[in-house]
N, C-alpha and C. Protein backbone atom coordinates (compact mmCIF):
# COMPACT_ATOMS: atom_id res chain seq x y z
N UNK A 1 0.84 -1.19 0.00
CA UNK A 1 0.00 0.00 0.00
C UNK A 1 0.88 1.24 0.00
N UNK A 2 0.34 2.39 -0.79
CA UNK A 2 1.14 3.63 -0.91
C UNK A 2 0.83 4.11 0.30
N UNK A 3 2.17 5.17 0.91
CA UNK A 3 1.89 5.86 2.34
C UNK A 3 1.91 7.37 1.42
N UNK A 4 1.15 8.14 1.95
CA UNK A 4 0.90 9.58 1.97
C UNK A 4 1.02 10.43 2.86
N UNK A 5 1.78 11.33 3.49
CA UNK A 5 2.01 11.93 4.52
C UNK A 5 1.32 13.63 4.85
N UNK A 6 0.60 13.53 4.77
CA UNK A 6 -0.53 14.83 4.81
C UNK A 6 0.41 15.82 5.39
N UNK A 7 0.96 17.32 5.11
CA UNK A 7 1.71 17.99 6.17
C UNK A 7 1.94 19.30 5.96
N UNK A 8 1.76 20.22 6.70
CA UNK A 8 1.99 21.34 6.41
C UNK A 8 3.71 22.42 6.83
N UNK A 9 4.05 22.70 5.96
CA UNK A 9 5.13 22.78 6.09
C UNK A 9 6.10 22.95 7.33
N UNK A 10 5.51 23.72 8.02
CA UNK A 10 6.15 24.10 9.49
C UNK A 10 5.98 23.19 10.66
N UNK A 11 4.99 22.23 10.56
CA UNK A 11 4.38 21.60 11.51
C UNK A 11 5.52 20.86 12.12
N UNK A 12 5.83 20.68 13.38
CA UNK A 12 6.48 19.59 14.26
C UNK A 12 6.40 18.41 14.20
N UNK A 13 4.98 18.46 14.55
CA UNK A 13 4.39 16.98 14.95
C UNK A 13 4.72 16.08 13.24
N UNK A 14 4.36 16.77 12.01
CA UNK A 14 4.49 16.33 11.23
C UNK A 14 6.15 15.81 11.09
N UNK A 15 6.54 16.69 11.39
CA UNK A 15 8.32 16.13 11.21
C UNK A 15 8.29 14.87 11.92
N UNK A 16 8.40 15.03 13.01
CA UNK A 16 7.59 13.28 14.02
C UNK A 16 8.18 12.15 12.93
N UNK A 17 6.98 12.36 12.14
CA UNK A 17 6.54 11.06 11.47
C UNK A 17 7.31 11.12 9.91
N UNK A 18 7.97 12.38 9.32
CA UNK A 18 8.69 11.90 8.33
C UNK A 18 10.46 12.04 8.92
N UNK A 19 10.58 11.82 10.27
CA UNK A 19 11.94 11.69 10.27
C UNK A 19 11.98 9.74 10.79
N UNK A 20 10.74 9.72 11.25
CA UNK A 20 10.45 8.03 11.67
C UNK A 20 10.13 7.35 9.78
N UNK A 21 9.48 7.81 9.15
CA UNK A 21 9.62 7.32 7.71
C UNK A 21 11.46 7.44 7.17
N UNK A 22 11.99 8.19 7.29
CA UNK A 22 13.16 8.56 7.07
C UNK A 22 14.07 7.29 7.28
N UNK A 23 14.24 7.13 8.74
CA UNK A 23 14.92 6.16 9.36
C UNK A 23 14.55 4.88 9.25
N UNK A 24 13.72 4.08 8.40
CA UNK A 24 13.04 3.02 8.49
C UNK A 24 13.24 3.05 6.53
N UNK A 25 13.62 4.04 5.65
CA UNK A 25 13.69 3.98 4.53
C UNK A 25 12.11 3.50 3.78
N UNK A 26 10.99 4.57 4.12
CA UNK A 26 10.11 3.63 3.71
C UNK A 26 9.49 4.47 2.74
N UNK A 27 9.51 3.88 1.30
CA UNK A 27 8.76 4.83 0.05
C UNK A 27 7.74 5.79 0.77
N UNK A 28 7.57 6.72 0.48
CA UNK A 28 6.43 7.56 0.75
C UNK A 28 5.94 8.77 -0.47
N UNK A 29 5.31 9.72 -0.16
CA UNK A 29 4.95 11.00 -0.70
C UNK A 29 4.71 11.62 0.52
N UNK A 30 4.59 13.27 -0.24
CA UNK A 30 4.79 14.45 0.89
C UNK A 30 3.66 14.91 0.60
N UNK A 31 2.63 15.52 0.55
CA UNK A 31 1.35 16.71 0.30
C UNK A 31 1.07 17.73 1.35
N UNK A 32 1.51 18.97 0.69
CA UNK A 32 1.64 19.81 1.96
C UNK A 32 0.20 20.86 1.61
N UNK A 33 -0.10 21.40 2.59
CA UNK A 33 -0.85 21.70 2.36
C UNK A 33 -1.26 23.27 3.41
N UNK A 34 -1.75 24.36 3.19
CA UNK A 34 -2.22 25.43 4.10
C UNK A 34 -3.17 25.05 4.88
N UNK A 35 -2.86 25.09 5.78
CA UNK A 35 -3.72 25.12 7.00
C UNK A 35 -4.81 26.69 7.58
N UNK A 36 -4.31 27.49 7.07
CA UNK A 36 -5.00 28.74 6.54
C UNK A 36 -6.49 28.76 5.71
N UNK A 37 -6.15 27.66 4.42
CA UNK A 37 -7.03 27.44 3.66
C UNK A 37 -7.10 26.18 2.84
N UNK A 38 -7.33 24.80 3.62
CA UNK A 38 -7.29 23.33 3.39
C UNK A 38 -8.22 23.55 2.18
N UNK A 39 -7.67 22.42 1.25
CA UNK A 39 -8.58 22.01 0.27
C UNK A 39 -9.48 21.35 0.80
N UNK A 40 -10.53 21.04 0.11
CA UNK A 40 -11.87 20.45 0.34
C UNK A 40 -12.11 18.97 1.08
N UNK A 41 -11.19 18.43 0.61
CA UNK A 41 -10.58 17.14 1.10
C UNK A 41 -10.21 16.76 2.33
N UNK A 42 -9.40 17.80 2.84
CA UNK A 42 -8.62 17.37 4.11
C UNK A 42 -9.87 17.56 5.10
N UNK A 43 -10.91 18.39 5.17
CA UNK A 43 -11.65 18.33 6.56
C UNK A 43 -12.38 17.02 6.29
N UNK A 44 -12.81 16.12 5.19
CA UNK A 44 -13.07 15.32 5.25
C UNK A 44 -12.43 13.82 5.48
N UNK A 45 -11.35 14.14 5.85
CA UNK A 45 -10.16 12.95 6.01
C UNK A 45 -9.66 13.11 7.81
N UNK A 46 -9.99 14.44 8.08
CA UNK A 46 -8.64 14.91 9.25
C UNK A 46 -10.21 14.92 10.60
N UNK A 47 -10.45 14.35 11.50
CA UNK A 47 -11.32 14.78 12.38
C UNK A 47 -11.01 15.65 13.07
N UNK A 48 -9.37 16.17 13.09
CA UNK A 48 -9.34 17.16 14.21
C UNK A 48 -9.21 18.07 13.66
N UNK A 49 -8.77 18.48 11.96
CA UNK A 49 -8.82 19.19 11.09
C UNK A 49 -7.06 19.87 11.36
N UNK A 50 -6.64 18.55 11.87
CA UNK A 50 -5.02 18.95 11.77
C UNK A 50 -4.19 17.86 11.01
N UNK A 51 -3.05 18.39 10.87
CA UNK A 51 -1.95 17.51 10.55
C UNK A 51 -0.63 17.08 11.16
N UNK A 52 -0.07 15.77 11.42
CA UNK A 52 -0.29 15.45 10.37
C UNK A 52 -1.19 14.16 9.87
N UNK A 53 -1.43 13.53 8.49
CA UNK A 53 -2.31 12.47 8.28
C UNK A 53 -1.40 11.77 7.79
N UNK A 54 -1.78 10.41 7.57
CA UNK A 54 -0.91 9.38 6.96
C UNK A 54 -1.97 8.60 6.48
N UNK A 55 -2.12 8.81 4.72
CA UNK A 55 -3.46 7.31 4.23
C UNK A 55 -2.24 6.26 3.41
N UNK A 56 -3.25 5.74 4.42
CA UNK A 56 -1.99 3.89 3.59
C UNK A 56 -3.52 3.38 3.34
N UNK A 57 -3.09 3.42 1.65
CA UNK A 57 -4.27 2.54 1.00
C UNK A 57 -5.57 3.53 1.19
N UNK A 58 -6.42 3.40 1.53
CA UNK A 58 -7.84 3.85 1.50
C UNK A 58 -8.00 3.95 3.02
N UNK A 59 -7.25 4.12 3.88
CA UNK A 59 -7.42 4.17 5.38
C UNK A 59 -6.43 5.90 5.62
N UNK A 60 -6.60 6.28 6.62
CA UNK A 60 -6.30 7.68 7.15
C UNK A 60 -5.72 7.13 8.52
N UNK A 61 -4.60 7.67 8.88
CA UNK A 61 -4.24 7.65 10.44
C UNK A 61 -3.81 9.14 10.66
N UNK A 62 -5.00 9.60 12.04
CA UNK A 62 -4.23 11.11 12.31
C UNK A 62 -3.62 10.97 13.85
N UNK A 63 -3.11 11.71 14.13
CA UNK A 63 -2.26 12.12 15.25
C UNK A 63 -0.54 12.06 15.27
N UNK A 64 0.28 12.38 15.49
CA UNK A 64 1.33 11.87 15.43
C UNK A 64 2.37 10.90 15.90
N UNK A 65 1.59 10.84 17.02
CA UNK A 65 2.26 9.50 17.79
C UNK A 65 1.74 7.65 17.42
N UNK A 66 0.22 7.88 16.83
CA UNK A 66 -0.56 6.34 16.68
C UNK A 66 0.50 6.79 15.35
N UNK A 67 0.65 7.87 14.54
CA UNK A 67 1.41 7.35 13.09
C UNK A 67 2.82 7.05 13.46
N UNK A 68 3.56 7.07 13.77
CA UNK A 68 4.70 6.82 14.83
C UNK A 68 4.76 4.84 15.06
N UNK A 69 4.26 5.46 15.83
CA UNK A 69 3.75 3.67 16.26
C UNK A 69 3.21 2.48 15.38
N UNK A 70 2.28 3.25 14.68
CA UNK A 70 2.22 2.23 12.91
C UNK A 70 3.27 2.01 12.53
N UNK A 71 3.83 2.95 12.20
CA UNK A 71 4.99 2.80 11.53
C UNK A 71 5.94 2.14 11.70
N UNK A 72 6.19 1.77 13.40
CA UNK A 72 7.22 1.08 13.93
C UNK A 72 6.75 -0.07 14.25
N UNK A 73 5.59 -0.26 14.44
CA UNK A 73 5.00 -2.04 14.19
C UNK A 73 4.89 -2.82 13.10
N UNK A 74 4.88 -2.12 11.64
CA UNK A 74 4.87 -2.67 10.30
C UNK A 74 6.25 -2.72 9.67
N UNK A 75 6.88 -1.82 9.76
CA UNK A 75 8.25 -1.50 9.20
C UNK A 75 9.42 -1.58 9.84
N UNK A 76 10.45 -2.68 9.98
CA UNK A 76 11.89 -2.59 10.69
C UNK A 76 12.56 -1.42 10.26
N UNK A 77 13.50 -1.73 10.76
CA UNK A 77 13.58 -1.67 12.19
C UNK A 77 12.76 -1.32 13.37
N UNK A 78 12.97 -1.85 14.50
CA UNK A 78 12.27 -1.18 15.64
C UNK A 78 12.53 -0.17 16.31
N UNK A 79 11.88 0.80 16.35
CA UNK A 79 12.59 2.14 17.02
C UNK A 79 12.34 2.03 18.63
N UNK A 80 11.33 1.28 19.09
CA UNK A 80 10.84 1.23 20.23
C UNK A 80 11.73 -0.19 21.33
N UNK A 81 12.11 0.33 22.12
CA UNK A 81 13.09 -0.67 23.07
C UNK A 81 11.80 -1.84 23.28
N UNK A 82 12.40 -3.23 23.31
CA UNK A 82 11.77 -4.36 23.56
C UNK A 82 11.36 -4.68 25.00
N UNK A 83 11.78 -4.22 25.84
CA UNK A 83 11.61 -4.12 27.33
C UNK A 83 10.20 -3.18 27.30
N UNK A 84 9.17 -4.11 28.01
CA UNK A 84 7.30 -3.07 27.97
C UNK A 84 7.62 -1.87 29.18
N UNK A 85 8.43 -2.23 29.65
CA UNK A 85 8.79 -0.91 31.09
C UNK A 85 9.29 -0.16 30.68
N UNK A 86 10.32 -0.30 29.80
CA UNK A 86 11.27 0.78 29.16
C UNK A 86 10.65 1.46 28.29
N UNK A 87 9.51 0.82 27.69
CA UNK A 87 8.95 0.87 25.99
C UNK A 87 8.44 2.00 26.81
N UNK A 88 7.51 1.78 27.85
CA UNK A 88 6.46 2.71 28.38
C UNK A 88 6.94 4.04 29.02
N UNK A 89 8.41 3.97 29.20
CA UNK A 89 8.81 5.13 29.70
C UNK A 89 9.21 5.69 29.04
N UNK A 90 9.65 4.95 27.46
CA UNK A 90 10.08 5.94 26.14
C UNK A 90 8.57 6.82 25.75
N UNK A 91 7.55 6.01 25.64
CA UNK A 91 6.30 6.35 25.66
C UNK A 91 6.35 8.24 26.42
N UNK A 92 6.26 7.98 27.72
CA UNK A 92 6.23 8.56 28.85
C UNK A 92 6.51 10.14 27.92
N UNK A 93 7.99 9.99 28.12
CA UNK A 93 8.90 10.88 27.77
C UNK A 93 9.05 11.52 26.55
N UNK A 94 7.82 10.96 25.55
CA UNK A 94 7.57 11.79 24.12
C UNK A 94 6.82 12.20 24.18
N UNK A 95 6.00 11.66 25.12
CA UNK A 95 4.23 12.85 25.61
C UNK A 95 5.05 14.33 26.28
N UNK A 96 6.42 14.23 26.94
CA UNK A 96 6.94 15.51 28.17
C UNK A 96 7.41 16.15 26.43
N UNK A 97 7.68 15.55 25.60
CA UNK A 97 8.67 16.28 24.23
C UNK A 97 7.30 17.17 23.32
N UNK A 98 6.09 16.51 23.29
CA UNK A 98 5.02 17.01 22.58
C UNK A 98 4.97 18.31 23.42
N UNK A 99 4.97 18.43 25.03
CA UNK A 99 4.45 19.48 25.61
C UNK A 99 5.40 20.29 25.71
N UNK A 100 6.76 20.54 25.38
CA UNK A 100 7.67 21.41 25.02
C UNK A 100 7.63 22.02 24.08
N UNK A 101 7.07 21.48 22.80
CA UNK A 101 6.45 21.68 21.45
C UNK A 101 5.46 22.90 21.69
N UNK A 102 4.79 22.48 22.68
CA UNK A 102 3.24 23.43 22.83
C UNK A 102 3.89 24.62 23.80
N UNK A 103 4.60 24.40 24.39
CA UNK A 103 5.74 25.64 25.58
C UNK A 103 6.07 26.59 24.22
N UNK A 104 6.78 26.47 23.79
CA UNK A 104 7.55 26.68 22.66
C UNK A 104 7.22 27.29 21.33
N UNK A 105 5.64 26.96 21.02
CA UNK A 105 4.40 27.89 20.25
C UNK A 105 4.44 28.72 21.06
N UNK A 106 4.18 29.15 22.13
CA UNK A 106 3.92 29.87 23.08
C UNK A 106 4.74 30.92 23.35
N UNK A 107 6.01 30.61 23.55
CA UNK A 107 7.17 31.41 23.76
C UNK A 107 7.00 32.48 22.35
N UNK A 108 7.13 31.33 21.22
CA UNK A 108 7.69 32.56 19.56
C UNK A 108 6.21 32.99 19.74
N UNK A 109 5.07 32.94 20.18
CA UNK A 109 4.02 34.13 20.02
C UNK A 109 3.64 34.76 20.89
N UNK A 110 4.08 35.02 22.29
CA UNK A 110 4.37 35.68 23.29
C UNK A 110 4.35 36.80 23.01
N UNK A 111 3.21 37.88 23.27
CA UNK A 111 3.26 39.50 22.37
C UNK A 111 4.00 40.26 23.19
N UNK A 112 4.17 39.90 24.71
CA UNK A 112 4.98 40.68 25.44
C UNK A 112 5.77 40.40 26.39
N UNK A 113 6.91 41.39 26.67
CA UNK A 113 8.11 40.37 27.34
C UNK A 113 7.59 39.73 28.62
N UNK A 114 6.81 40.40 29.42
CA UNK A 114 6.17 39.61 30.55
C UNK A 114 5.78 37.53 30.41
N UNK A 115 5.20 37.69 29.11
CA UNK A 115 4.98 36.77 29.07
C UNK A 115 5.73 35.63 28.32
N UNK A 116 6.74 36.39 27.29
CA UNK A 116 7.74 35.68 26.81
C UNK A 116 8.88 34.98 28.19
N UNK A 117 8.95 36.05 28.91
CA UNK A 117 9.87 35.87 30.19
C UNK A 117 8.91 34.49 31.29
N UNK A 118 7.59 34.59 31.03
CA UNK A 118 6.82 33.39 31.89
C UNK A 118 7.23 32.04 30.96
N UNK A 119 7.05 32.03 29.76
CA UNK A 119 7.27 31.13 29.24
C UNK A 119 8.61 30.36 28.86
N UNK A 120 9.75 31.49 28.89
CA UNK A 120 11.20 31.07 29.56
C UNK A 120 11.07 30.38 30.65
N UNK A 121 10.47 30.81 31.60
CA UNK A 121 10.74 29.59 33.09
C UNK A 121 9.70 28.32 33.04
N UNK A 122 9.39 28.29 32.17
CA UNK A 122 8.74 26.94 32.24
C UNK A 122 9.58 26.14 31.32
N UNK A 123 10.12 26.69 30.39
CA UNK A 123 10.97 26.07 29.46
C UNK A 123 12.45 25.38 29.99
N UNK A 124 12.33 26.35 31.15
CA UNK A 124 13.72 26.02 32.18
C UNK A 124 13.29 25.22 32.80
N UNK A 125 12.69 25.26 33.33
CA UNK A 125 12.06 23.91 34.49
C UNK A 125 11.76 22.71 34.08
N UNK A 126 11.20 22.19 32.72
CA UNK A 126 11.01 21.70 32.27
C UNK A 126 11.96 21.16 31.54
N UNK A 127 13.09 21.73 30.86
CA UNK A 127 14.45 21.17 30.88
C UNK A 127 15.31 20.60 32.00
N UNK A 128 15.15 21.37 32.76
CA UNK A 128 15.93 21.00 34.17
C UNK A 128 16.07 19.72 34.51
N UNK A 129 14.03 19.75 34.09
CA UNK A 129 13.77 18.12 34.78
C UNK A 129 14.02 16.94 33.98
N UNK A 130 14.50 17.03 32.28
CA UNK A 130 14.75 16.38 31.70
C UNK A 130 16.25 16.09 31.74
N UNK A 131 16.86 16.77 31.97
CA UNK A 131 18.19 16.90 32.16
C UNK A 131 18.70 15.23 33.10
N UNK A 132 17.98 14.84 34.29
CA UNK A 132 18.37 13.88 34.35
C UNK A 132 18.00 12.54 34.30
N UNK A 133 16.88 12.42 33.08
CA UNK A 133 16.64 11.67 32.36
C UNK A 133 17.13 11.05 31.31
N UNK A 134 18.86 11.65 31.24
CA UNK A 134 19.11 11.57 29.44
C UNK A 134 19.86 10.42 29.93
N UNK A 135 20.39 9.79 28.97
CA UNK A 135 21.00 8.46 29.55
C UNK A 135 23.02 9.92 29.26
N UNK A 136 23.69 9.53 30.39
CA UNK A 136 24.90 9.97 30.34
C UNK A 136 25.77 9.79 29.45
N UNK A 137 25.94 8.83 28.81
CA UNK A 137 26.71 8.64 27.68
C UNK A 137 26.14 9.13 26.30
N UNK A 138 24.91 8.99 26.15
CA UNK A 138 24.50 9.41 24.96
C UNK A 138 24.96 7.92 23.62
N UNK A 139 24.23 8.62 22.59
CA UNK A 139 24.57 10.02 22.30
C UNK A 139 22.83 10.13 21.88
N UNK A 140 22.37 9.41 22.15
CA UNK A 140 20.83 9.45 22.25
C UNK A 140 19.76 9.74 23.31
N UNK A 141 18.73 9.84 23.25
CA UNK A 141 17.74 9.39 24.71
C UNK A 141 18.44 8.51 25.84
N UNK A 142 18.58 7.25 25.38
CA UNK A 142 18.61 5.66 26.07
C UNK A 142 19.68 5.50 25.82
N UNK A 143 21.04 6.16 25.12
CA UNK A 143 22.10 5.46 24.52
C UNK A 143 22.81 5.52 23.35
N UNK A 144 22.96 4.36 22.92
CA UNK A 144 23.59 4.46 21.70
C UNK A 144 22.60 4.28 20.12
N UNK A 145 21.41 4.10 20.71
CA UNK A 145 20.50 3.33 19.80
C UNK A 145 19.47 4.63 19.29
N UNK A 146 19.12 5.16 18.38
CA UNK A 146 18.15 6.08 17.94
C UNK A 146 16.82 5.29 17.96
N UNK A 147 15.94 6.43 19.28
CA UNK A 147 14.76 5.36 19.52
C UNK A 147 13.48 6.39 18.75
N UNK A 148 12.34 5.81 18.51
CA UNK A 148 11.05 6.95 18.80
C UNK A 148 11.22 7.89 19.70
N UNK A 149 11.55 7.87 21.12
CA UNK A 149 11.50 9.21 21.62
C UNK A 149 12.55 10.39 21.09
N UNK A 150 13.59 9.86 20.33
CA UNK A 150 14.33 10.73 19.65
C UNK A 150 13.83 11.53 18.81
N UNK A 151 13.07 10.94 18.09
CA UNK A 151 12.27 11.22 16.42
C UNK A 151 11.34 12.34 17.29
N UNK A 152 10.74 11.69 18.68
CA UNK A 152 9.75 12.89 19.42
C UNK A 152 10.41 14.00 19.52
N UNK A 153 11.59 14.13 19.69
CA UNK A 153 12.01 15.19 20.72
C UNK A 153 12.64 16.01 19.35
N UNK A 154 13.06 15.98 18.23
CA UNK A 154 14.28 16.36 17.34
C UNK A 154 13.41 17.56 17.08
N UNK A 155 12.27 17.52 16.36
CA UNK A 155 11.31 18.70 15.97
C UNK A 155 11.73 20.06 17.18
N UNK A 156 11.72 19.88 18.24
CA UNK A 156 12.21 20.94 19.58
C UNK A 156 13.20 21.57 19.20
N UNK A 157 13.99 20.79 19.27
CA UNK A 157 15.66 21.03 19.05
C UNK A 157 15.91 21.98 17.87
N UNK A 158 15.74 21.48 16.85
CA UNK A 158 15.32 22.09 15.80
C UNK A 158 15.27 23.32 15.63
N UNK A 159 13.95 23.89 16.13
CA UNK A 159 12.97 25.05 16.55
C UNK A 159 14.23 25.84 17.87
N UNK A 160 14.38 24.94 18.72
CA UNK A 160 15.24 25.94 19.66
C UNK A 160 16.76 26.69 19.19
N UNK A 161 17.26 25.43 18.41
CA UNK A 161 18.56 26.26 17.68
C UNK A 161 17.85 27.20 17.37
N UNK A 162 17.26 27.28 15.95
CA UNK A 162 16.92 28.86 15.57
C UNK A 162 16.73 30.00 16.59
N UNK A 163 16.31 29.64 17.63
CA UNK A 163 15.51 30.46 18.85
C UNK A 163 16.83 30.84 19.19
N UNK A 164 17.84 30.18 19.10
CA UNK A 164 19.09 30.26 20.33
C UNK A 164 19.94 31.03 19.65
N UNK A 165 19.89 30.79 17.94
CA UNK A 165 20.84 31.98 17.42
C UNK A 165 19.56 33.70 16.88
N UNK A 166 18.60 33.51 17.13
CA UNK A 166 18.01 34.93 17.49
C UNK A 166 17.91 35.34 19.14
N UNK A 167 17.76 35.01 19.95
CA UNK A 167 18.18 35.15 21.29
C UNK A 167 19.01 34.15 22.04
N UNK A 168 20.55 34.16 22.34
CA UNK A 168 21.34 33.72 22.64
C UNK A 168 21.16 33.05 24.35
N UNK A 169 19.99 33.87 24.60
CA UNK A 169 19.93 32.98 25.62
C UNK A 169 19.02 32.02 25.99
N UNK A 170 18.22 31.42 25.11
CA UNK A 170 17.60 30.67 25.17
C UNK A 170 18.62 29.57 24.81
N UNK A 171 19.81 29.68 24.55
CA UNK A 171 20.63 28.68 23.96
C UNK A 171 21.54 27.92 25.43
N UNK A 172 21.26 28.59 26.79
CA UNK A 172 21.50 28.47 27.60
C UNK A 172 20.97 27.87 28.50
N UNK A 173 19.61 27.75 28.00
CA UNK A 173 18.68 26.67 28.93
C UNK A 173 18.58 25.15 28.86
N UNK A 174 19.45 24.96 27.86
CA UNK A 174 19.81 23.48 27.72
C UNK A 174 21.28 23.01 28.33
N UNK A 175 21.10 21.91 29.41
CA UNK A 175 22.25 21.21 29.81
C UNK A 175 23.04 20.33 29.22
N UNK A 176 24.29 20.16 29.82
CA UNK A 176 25.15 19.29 28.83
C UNK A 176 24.95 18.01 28.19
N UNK A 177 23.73 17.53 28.82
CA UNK A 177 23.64 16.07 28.14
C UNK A 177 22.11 16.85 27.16
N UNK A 178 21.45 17.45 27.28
CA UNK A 178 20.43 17.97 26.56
C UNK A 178 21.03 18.76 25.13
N UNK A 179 22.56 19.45 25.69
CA UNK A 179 23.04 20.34 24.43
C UNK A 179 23.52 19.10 23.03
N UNK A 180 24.20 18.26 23.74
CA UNK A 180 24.77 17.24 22.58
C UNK A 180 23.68 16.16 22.25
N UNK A 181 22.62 15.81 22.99
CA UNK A 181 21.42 15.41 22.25
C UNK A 181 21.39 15.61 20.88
N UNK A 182 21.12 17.09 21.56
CA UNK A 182 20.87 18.09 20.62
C UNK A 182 21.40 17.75 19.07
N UNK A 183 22.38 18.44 19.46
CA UNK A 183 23.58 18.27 18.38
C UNK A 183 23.85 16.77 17.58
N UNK A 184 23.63 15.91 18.15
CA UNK A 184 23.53 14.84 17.77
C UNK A 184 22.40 14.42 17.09
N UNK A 185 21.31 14.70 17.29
CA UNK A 185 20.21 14.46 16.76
C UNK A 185 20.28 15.73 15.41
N UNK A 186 20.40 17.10 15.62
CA UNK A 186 20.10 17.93 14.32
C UNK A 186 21.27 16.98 13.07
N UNK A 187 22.14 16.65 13.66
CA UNK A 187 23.58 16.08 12.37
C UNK A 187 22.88 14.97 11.79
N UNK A 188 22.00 14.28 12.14
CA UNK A 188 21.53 12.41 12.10
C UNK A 188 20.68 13.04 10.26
N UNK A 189 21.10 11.86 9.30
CA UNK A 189 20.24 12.57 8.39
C UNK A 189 19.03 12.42 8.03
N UNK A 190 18.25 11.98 8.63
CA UNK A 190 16.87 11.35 8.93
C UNK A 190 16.33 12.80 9.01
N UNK A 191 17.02 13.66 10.32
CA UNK A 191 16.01 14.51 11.03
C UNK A 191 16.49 16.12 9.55
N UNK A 192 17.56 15.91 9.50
CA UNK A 192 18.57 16.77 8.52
C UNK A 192 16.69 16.95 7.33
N UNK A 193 16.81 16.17 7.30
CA UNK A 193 15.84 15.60 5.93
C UNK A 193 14.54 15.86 6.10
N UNK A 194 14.17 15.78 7.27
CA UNK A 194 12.89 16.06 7.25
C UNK A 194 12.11 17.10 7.29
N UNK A 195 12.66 18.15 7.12
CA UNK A 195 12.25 19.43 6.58
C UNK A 195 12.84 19.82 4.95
N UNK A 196 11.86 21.04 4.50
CA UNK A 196 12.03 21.30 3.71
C UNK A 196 13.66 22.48 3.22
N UNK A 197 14.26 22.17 2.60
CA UNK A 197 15.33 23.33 2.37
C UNK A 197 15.52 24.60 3.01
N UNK A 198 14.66 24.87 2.89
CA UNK A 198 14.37 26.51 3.52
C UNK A 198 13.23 26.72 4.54
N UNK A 199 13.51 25.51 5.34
CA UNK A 199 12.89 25.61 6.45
C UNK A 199 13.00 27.19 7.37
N UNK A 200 14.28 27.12 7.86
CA UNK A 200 14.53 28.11 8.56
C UNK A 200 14.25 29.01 8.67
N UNK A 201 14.26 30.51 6.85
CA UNK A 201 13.79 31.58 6.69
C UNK A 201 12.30 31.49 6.61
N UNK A 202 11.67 29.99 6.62
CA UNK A 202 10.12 30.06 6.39
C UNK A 202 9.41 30.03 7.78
N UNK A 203 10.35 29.48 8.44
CA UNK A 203 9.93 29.44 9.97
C UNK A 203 10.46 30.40 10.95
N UNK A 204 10.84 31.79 10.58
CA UNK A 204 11.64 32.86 10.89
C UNK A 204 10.10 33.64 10.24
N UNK A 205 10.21 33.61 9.08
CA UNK A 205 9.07 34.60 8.69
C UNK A 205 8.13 34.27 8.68
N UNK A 206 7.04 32.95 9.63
CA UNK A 206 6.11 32.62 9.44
C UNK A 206 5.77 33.14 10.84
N UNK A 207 6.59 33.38 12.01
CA UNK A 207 6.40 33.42 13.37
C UNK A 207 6.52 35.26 13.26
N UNK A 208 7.78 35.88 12.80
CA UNK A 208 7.59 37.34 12.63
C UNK A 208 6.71 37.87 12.78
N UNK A 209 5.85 37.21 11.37
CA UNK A 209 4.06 37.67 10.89
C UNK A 209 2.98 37.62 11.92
N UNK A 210 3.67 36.78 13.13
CA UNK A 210 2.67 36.91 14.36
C UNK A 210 2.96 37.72 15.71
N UNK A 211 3.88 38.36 15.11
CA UNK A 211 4.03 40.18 15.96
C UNK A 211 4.14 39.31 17.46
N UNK A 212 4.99 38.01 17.83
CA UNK A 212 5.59 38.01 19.03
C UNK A 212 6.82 38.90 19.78
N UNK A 213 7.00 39.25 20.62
CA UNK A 213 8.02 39.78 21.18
C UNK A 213 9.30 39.54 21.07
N UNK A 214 9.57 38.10 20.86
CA UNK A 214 10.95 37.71 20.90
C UNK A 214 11.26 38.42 19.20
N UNK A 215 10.58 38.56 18.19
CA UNK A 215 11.52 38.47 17.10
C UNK A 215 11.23 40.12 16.76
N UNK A 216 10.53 41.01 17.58
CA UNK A 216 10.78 42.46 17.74
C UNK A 216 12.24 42.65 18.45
N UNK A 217 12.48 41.99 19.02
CA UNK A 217 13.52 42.29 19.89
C UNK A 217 14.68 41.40 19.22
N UNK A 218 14.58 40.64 18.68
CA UNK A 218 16.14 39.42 18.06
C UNK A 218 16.43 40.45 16.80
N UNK A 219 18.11 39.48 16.18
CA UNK A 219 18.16 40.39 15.43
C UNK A 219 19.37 41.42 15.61
C-alpha cells in the first residue's frame, strides 16, 4: 500500500513522522498543504482538522504518535526498546517532548516580554527536569540506539537552535547532556531531511508575521 504523509510545512508533529519514515527507509509522498485554507478534502479525512495524516491505501491515520507507532509495528527496524517498562517510559517521555512543542508555540508568540519571560521559566524547568533523564553517555535518549523518543524530541531542538541563534539565551537553557542530544540528533540525516530546504527563513518569517516579542527584539 502507498503511504501519503498529509503535512503542512512548518508543523512539528508532522516532522515526528517523516523523520520516523526517514529512518526506516520507507517509500512515501509528501502533500503539503495550508492550514489557513485546506482544500476540500482534508476536513473530510482529518477529524481534528489537523496535521499530520498518513493514508496507507484507503485508510487515514491522524495524530502523530498512533502514526509513529504504525509505523514502527509494520516496518523494521524497531525504534521502540523491547523491554514493555522501558517501551512505556520511552512512551512517557515523548508525551513531556510534545508538551515542550506546545511551551515553545507559546514562547515565539508571546506578544509581550512579561509573558515571553513566563514562558522562559517553564521552558527552564522543564528542561531541568529532563536533564536527568538523558541516559549519560549518549549520544541518544537511552544510549547508543536512535529510539522513537528521539524522532519525538528532534522537531524541539530544531525550533530551539533557531531560537538560540536569534536570542542567545535561550541557547542556555539546555544542559550538557540535553546540548549534545541536541547536536547529535540535528547532524543524524533522517532529522537533517525532514524538513524542507528553507525551512529556517520560512519558519523565521512565518512566526515574525505573528508580531511576538521575541523576534521584535532578536536580530
Amino acid at each position: 500500500m502507498g503511504l501519503e504523509l498529509v503535512s503542512f510545512v512548518l508543523c512539528p508533529y508532522v516532522q515526528r513522522a517523516a523523520i520516523v519514515l526517514r529512518e526506516k527507509n520507507v517509500p512515501h509522498e509528501i502533500t503539503y498543504i495550508d492550514l489557513a485554507d485546506p482544500p476540500d478534502w482534508f476536513d473530510r479525512i482529518s477529524p481534528f482538522g489537523k496535521v499530520p495524516l498518513l493514508r496507507v491505501g484507503d485508510e487515514t491515520l491522524f495524530e502523530s504518535s498512533i502514526i509513529c507507532e504504525y509505523l514502527d509495528e509494520v516496518h523494521p527496524p524497531r525504534l521502540h526498546p523491547g523491554d514493555a517498562l522501558e517501551r512505556a517510559r520511552h512512551r512517557a517521555w515523548a508525551e513531556f517532548g510534545a508538551s515542550l512543542l506546545v511551551d515553545q508555540y507559546e514562547l515565539v508568540t508571546a506578544r509581550t516580554e512579561g509573558r515571553y519571560r513566563d514562558k522562559v521559566d517553564v521552558l527552564r524547568g522543564k528542561l531541568d527536569r529532563l536533564e536527568g533523564e538523558l541516559d549519560p553517555v549518549g549520544p541518544y535518549f537511552s544510549g547508543a540506539a536512535f529510539r522513537l523518543v528521539d524522532a519525538a524530541f528532534a522537531p524541539f531542538f530544531m525550533r530551539h537552535a533557531i531560537l538560540a541563534w536569534l536570542r542567545p539565551e535561550l541557547g542556555e537553557l539546555l544542559h550538557p547532556r540535553a546540548r549534545t542530544w541536541s547536536h547529535n540528533l540535528l547532524g543524524r540525516p533522517s532529522v537533517e531531511g525532514s524538513v524542507v530546504a528553507d525551512f529556517r527563513p520560512r519558519y523565521l518569517e512565518h512566526f515574525e508575521d505573528k508580531g511576538g516579542w521575541l523576534f521584535k527584539q532578536g536580530g
